[in-house]
N, C-alpha and C. Protein backbone atom coordinates (compact mmCIF):
# COMPACT_ATOMS: atom_id res chain seq x y z
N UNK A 1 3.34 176.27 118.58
CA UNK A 1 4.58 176.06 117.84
C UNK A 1 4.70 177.07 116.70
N UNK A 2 3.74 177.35 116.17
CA UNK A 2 3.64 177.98 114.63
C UNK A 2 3.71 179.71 115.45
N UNK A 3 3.35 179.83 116.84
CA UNK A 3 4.26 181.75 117.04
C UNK A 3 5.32 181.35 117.55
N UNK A 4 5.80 179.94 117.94
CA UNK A 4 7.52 180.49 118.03
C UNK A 4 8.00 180.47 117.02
N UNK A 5 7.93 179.73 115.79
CA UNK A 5 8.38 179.34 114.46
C UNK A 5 8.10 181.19 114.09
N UNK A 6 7.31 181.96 113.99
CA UNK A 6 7.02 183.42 113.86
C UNK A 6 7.77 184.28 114.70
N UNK A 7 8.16 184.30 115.67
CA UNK A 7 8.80 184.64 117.11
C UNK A 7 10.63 184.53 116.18
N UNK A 8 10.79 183.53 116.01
CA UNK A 8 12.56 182.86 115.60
C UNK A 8 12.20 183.80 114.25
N UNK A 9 11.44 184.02 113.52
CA UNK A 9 11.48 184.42 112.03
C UNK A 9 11.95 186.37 112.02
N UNK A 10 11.05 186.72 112.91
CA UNK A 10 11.27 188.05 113.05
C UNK A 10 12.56 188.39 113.94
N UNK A 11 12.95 187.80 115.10
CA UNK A 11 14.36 187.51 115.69
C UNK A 11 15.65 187.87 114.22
N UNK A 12 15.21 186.56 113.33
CA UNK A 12 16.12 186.43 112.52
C UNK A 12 16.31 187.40 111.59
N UNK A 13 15.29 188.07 111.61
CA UNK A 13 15.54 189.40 110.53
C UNK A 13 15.86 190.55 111.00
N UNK A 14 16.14 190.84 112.16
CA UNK A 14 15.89 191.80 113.05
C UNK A 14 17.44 192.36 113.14
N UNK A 15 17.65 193.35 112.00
CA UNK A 15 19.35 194.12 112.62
C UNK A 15 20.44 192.90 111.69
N UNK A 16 21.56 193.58 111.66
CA UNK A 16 22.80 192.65 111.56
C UNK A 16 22.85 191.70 112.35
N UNK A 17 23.96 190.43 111.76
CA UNK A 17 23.95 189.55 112.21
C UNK A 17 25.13 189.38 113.08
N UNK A 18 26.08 190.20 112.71
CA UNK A 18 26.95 190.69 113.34
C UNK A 18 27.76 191.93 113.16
N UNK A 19 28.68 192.45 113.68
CA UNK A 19 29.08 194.00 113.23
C UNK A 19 30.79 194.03 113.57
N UNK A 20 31.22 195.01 113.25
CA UNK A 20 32.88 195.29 113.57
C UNK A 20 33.03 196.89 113.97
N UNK A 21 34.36 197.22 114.31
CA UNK A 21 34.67 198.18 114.76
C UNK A 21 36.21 199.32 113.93
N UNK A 22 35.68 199.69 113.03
CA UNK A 22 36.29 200.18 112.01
C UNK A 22 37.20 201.26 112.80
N UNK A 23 38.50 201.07 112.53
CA UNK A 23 39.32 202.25 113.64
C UNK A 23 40.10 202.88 112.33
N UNK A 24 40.02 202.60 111.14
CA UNK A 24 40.56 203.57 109.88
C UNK A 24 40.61 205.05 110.00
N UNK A 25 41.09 205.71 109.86
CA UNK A 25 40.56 207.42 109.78
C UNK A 25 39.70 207.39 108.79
N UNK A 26 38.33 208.24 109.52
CA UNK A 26 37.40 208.66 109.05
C UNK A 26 37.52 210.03 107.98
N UNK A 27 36.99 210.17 107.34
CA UNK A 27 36.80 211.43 105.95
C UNK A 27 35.80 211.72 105.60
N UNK A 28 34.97 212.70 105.70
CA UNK A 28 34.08 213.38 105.01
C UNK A 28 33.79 213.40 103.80
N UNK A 29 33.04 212.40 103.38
CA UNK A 29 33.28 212.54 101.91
C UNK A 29 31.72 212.71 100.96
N UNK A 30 31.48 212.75 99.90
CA UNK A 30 30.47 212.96 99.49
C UNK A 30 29.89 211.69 99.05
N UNK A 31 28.03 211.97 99.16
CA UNK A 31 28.00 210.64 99.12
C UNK A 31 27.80 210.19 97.47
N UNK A 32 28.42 208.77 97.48
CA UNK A 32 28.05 208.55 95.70
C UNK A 32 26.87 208.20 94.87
N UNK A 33 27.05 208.62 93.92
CA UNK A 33 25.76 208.22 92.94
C UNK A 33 24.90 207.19 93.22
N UNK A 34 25.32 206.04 93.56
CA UNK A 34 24.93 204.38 93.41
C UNK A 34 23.82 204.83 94.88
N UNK A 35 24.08 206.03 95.94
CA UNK A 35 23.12 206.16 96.76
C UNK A 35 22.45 207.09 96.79
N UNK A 36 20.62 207.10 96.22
CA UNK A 36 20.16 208.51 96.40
C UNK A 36 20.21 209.50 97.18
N UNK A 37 20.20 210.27 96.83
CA UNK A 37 20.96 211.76 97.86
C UNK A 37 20.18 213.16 97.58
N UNK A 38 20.26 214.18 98.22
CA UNK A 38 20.36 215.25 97.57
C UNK A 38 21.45 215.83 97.47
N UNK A 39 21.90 216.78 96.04
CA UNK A 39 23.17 217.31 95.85
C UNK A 39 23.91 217.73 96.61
N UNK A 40 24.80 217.32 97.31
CA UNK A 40 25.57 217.86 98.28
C UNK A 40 26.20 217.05 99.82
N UNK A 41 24.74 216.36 99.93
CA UNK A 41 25.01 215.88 101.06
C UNK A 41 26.25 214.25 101.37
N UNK A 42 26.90 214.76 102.61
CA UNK A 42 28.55 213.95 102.91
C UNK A 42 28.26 213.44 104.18
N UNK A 43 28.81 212.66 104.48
CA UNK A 43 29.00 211.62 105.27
C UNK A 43 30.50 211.08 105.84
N UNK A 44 30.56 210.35 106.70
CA UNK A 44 32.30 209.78 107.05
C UNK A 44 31.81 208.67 106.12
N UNK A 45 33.40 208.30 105.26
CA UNK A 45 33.37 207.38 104.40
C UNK A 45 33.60 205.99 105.08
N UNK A 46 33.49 206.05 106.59
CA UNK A 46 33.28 204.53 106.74
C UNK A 46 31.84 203.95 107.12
N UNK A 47 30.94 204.65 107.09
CA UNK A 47 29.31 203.76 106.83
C UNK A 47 28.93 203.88 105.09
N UNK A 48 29.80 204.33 104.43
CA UNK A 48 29.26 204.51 103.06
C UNK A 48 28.55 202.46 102.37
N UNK A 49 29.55 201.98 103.17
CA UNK A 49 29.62 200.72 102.89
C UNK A 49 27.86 200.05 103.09
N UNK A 50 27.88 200.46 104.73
CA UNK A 50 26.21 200.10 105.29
C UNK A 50 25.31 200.70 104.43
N UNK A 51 25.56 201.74 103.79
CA UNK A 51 24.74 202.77 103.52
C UNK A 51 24.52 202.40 102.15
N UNK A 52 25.59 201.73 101.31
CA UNK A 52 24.88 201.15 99.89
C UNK A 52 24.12 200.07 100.20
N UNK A 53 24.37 199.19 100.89
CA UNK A 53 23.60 198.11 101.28
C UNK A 53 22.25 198.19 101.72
N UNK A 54 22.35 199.30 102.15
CA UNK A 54 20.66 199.48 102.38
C UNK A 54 20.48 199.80 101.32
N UNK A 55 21.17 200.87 100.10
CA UNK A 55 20.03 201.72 99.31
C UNK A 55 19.92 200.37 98.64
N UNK A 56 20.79 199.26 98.59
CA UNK A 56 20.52 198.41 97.33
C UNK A 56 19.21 197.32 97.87
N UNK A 57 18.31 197.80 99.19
CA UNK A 57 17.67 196.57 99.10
C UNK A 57 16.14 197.72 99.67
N UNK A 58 16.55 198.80 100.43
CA UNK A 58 15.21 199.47 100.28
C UNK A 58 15.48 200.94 99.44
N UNK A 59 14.24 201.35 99.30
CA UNK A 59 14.38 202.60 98.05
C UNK A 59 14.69 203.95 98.78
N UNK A 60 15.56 203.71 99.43
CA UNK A 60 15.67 205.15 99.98
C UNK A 60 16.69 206.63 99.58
N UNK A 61 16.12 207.82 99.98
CA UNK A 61 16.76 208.49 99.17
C UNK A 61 17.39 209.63 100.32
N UNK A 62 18.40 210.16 100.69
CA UNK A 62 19.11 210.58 101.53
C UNK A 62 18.75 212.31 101.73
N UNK A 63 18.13 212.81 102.37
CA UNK A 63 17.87 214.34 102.52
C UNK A 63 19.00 215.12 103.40
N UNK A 64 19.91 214.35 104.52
CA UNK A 64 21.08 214.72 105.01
C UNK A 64 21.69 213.52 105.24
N UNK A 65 23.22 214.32 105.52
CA UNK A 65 24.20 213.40 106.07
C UNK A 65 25.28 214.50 107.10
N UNK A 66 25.98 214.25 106.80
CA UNK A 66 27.36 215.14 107.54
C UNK A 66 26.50 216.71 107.48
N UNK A 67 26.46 217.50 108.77
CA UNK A 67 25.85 218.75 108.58
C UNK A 67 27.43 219.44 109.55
N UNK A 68 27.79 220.45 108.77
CA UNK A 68 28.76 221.11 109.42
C UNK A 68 29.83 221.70 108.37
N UNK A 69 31.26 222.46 109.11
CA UNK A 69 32.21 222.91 108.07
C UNK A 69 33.27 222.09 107.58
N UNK A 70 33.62 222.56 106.70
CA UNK A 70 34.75 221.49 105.91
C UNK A 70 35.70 221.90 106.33
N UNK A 71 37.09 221.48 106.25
CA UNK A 71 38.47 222.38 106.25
C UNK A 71 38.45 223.89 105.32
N UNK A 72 37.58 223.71 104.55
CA UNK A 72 37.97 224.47 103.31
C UNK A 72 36.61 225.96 104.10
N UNK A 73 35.94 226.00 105.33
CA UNK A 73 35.28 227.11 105.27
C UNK A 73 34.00 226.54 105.19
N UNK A 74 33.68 226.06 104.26
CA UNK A 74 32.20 225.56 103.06
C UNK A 74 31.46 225.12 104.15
N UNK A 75 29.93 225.22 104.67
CA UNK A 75 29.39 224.16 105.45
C UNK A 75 28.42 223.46 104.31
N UNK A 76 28.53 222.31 104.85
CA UNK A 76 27.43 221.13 104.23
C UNK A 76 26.29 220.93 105.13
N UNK A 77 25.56 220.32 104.88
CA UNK A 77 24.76 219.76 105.30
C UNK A 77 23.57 220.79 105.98
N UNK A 78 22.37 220.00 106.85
CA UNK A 78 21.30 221.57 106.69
C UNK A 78 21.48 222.07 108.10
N UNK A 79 21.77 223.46 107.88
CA UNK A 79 22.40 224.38 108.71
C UNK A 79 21.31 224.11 109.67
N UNK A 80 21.47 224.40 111.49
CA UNK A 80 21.16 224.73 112.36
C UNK A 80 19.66 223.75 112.34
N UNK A 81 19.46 222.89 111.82
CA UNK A 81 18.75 222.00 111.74
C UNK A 81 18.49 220.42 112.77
N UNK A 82 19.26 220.75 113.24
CA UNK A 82 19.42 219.20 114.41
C UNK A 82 19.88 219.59 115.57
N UNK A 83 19.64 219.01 116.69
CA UNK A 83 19.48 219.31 117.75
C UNK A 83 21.20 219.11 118.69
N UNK A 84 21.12 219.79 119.32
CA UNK A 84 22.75 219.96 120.04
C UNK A 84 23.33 218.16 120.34
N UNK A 85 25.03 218.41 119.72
CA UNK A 85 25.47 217.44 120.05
C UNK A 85 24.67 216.08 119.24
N UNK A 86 24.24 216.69 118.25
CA UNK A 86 23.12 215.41 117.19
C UNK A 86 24.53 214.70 116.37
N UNK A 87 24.66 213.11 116.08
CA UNK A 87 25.84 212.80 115.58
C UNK A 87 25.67 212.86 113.80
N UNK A 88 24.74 214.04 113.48
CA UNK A 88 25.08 214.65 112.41
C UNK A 88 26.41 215.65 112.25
N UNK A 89 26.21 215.96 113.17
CA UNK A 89 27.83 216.81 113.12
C UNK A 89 29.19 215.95 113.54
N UNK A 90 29.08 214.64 113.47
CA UNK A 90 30.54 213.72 113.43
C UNK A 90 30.33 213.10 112.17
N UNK A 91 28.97 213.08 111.22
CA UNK A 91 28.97 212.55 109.91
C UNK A 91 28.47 211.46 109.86
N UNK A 92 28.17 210.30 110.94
CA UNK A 92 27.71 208.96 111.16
C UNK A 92 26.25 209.20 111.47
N UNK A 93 25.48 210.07 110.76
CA UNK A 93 24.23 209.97 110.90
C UNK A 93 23.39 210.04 109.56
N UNK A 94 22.20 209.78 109.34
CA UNK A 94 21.85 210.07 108.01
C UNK A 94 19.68 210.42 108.04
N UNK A 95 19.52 210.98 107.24
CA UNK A 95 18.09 211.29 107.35
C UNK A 95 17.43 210.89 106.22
N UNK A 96 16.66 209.77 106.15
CA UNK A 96 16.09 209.13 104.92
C UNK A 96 14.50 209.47 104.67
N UNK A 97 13.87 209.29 103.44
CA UNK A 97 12.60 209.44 102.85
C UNK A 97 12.94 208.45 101.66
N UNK A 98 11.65 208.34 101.43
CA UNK A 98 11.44 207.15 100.24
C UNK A 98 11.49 207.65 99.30
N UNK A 99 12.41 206.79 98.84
CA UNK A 99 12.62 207.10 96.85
C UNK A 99 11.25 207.24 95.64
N UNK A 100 10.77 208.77 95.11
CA UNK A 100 10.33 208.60 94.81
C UNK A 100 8.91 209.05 95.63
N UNK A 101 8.77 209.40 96.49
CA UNK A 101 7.40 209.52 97.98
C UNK A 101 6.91 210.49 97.83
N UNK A 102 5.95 210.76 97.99
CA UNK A 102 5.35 212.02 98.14
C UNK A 102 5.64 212.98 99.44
N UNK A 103 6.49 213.75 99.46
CA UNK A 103 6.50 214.65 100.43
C UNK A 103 5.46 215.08 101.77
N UNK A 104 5.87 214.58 102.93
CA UNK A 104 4.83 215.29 103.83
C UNK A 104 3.86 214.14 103.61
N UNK A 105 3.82 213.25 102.97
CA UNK A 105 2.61 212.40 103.03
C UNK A 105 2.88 210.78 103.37
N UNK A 106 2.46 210.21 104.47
CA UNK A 106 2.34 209.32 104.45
C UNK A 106 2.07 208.14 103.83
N UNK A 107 1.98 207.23 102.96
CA UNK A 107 1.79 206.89 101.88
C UNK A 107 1.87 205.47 102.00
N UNK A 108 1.76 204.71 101.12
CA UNK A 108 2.60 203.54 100.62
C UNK A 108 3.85 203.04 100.20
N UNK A 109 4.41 204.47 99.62
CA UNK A 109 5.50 204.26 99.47
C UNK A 109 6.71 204.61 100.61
N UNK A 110 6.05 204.63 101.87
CA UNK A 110 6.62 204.76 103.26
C UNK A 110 6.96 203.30 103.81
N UNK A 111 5.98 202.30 103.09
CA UNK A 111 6.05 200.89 103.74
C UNK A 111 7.57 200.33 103.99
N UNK A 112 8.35 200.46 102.97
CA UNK A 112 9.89 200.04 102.73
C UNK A 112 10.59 200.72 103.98
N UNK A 113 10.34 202.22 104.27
CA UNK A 113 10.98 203.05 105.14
C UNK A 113 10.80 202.32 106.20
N UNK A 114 9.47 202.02 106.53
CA UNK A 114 8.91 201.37 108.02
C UNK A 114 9.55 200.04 108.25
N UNK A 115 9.79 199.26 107.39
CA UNK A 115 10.14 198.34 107.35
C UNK A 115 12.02 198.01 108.13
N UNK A 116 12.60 199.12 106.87
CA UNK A 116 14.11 199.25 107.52
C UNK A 116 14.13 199.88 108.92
N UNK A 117 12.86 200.58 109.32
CA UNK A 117 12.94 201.15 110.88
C UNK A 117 12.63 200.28 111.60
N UNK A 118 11.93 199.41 111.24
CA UNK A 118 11.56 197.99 112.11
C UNK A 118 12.93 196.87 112.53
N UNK A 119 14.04 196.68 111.09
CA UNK A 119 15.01 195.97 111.06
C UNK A 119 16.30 196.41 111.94
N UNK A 120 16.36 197.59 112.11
CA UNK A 120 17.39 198.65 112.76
C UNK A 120 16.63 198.27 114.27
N UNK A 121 15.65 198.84 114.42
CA UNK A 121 14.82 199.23 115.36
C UNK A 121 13.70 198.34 115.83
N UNK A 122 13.51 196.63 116.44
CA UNK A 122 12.99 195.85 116.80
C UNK A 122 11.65 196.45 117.38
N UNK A 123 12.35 196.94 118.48
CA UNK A 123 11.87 197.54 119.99
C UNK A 123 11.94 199.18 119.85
N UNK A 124 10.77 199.54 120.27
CA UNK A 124 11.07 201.06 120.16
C UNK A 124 11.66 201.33 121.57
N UNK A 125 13.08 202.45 121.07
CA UNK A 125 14.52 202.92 122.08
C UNK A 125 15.43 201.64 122.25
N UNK A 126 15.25 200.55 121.51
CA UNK A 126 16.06 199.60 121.16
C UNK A 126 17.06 198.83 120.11
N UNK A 127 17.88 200.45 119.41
CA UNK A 127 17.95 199.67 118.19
C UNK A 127 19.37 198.50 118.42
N UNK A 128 19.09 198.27 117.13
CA UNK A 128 20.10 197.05 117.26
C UNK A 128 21.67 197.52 116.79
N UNK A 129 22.83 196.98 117.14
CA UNK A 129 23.80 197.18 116.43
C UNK A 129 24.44 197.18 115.23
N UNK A 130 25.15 197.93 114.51
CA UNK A 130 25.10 198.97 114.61
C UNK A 130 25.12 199.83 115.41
N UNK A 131 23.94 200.53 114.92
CA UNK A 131 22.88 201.45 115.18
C UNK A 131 22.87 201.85 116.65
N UNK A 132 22.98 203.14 116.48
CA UNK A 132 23.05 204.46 118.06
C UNK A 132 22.12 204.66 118.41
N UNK A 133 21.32 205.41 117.08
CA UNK A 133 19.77 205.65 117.47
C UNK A 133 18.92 205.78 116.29
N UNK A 134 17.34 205.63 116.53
CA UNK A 134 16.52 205.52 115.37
C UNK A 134 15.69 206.26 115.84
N UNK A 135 15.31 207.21 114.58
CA UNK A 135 14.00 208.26 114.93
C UNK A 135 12.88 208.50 113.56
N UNK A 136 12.28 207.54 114.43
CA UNK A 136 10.98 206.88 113.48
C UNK A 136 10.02 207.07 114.49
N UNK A 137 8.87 206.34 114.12
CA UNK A 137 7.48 206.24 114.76
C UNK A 137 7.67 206.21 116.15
N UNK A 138 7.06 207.45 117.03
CA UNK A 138 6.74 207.15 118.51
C UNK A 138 8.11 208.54 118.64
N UNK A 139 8.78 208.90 117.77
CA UNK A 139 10.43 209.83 118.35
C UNK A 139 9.44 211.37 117.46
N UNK A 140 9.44 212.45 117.99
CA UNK A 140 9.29 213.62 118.28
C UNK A 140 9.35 214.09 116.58
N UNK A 141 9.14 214.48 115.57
CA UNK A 141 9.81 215.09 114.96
C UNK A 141 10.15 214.08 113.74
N UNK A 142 9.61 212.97 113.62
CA UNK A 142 10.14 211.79 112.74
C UNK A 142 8.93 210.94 112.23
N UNK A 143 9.19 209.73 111.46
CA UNK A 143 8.02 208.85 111.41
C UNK A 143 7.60 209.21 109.91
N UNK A 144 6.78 208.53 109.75
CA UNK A 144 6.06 208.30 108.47
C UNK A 144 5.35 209.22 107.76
N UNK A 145 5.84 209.92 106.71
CA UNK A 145 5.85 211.04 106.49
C UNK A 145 6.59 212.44 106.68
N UNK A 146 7.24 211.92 107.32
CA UNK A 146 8.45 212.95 108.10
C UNK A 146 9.93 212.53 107.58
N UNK A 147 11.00 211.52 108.38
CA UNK A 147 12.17 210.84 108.03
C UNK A 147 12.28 210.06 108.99
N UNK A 148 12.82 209.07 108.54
CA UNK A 148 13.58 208.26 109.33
C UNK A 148 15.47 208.32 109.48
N UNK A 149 15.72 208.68 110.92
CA UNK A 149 16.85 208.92 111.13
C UNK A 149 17.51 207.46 111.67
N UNK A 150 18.53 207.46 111.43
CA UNK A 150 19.50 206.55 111.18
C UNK A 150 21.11 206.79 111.73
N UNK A 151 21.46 206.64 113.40
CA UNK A 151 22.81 207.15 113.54
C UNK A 151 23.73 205.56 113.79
N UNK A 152 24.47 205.84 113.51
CA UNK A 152 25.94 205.15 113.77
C UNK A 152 26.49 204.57 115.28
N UNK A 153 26.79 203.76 116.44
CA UNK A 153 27.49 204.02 116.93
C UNK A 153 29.13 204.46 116.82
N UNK A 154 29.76 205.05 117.59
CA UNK A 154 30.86 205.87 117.42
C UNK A 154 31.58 205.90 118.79
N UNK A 155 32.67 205.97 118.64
CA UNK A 155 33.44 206.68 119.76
C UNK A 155 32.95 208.12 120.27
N UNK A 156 33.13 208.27 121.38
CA UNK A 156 32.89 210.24 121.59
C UNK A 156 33.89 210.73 121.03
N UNK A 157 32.53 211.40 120.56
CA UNK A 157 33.57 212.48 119.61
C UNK A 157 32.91 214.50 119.77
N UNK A 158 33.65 215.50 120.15
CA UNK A 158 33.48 216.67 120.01
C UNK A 158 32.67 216.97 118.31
N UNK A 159 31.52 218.03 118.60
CA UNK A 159 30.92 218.20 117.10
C UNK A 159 31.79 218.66 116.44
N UNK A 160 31.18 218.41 115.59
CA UNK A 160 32.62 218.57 113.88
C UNK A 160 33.66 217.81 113.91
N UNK A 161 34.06 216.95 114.83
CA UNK A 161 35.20 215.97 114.60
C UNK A 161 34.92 214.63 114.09
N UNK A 162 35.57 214.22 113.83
CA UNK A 162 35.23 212.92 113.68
C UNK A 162 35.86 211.66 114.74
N UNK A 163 34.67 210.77 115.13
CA UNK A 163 35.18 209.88 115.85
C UNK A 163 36.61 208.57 115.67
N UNK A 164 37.17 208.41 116.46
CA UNK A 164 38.29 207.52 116.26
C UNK A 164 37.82 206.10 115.58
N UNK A 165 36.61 205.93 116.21
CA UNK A 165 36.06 204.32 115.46
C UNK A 165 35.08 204.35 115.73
N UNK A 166 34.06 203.96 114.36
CA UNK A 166 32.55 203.75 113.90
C UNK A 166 32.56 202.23 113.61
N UNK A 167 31.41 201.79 114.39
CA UNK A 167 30.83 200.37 114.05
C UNK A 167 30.25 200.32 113.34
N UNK A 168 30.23 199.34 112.23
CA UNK A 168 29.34 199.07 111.10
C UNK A 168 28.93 197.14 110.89
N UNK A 169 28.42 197.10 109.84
CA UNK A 169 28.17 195.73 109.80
C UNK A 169 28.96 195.51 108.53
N UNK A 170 29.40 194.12 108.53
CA UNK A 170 30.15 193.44 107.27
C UNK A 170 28.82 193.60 106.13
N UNK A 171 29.58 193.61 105.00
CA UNK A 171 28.36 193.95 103.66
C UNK A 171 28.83 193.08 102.57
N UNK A 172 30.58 192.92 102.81
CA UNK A 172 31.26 192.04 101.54
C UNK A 172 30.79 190.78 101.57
N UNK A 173 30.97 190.18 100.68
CA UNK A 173 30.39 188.28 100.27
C UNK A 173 31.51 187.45 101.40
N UNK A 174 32.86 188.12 101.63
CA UNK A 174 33.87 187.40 102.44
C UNK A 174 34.11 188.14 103.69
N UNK A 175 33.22 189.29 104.11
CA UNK A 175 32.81 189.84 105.14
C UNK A 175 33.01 188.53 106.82
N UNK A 176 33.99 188.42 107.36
CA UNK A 176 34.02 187.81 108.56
C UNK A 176 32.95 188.44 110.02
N UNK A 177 32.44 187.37 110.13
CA UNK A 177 30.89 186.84 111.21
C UNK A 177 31.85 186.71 112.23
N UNK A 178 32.14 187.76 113.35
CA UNK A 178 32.85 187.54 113.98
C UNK A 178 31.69 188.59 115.09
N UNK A 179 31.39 188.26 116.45
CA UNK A 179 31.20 188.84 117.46
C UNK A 179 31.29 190.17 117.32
N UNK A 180 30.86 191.21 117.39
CA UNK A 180 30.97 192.40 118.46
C UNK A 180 31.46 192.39 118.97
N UNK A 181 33.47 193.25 119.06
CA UNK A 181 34.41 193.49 120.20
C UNK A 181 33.61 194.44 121.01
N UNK A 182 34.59 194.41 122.45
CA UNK A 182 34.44 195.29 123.19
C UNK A 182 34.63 196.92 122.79
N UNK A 183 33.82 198.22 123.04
CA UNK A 183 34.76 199.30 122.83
C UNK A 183 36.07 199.51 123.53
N UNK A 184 36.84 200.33 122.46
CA UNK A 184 38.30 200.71 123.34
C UNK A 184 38.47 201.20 124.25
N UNK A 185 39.31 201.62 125.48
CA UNK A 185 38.94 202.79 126.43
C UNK A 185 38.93 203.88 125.83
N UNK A 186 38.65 204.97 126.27
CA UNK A 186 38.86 206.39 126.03
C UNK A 186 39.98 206.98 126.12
N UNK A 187 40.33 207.85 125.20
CA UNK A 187 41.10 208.68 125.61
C UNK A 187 41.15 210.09 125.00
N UNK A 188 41.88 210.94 125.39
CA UNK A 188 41.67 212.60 125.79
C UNK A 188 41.60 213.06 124.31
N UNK A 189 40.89 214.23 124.17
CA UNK A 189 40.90 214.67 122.48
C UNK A 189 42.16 215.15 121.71
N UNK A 190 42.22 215.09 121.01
CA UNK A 190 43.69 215.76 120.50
C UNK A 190 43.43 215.95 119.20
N UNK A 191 41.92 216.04 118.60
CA UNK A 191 41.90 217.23 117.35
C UNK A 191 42.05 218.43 117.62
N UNK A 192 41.63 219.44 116.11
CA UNK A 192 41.87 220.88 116.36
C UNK A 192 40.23 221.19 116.57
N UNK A 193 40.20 222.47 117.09
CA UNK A 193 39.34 223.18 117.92
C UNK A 193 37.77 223.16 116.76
N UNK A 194 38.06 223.43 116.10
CA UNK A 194 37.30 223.61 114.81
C UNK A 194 37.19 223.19 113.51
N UNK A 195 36.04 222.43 112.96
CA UNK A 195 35.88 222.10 111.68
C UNK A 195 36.23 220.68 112.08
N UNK A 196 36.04 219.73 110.77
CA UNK A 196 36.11 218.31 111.22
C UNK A 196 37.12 218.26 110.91
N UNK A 197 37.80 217.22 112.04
CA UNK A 197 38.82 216.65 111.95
C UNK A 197 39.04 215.29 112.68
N UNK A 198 39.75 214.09 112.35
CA UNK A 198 40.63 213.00 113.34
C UNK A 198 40.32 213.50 114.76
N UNK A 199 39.48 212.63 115.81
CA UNK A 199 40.10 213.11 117.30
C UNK A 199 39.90 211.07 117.50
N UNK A 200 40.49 211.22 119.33
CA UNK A 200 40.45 209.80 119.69
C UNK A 200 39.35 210.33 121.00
N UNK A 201 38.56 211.05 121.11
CA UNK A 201 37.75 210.90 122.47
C UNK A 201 37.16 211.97 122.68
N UNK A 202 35.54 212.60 123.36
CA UNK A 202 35.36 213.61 123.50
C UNK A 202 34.43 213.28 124.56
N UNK A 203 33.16 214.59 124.94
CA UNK A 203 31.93 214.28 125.14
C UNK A 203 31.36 213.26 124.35
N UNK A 204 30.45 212.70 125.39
CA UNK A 204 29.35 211.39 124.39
C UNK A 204 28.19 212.63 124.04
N UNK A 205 28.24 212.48 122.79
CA UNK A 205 26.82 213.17 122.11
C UNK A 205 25.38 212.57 122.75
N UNK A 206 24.48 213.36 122.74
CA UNK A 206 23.13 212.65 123.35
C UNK A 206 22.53 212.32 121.75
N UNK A 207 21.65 211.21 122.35
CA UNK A 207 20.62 210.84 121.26
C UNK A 207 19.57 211.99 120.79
N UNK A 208 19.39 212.06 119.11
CA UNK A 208 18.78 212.85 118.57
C UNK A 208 19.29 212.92 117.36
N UNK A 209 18.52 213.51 116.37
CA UNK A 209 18.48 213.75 115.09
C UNK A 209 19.16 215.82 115.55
């Protein structure tokens, strides 16, 4: 009785409890103070929401977000650094280290990191919703001492655009517990060629940082 009572406990902590399907236009925006960052790094402003919610309960501090060009020319984020079709270049991705950590070192102060990779990420290649993909312990290039990556699901979206609708989880106190809709169908792209912008459909990006 006392490992199913353990069994139901970790179940219950495991990921959101439920999530929605945000179809707002997405924006590139920078991320704010209230979330550690390094100078510069942007994101679509509709996980900003998920994204305080975590910083406000583990210590994490943001090394990327949105990697690509702006309207304005400018690229953000770290150049040529992530792997083709990575949903760093639609902005719904993010690359975390512990607030405060020692670089390159595995530590103690990794425990918190491991922890939110555990909550996202039950099952390793299983994360929960939300969540597209997690690249932590056992993923190429990631893990403890390294970063923990953190993507979004999304509509397909062409790199540098932004997707039509990102799932996130409710974070407000009056946040409605409502099921996981279905996704929308697809349909054909109709952003511009280059730089981020609004589209409703593209290639599905592959998993990866």
């Amino acid at each position: 009785m006392a490992a199913i009572c353990l069994l139901w406990a970790a179940q219950a902590s495991a990921g959101p409890t439920s999530t929605r399907l945000v179809h707002a236009p997405g924006e590139i925006v920078p991320i704010p103070a209230s979330i550690p960052h390094e100078e510069g790094d942007m994101v679509d402003k509709r996980i900003l929401g998920d994204l305080r919610w975590i910083a406000a309960r583990y210590p994490i501090y943001v090394t990327d977000g949105y990697s690509g060009p702006l309207p304005n020319g400018e690229h953000v984020g770290c150049n040529m650094c992530h792997v083709k079709d990575s949903d760093h270049y639609n902005g719904v991705a993010v690359d975390l280290v512990p607030l405060n950590g020692t670089p390159g070192k595995c530590d103690s102060t990794w425990a918190p990191i491991t922890r939110l990779a555990e909550w996202a990420e039950p099952l390793q290649n299983q994360p929960v919703p939300p969540f597209r993909w997690i690249g932590y312990n056992g993923d190429a290039g990631h893990g403890c001492g390294n970063h923990l990556h953190l993507s979004w699901q999304h509509a397909p979206a062409p790199m540098f655009q932004l997707a039509e609708w990102v799932e996130v989880f409710p974070t407000g106190p009056a946040a409605a517990r409502k099921p996981r809709p279905s996704s929308p169908p697809q349909k054909l792209p109709t952003g511009p060629p280059g730089g981020i912008g609004t589209i409703h459909s593209g290639g599905v990006s592959a998993h990866g940082d």
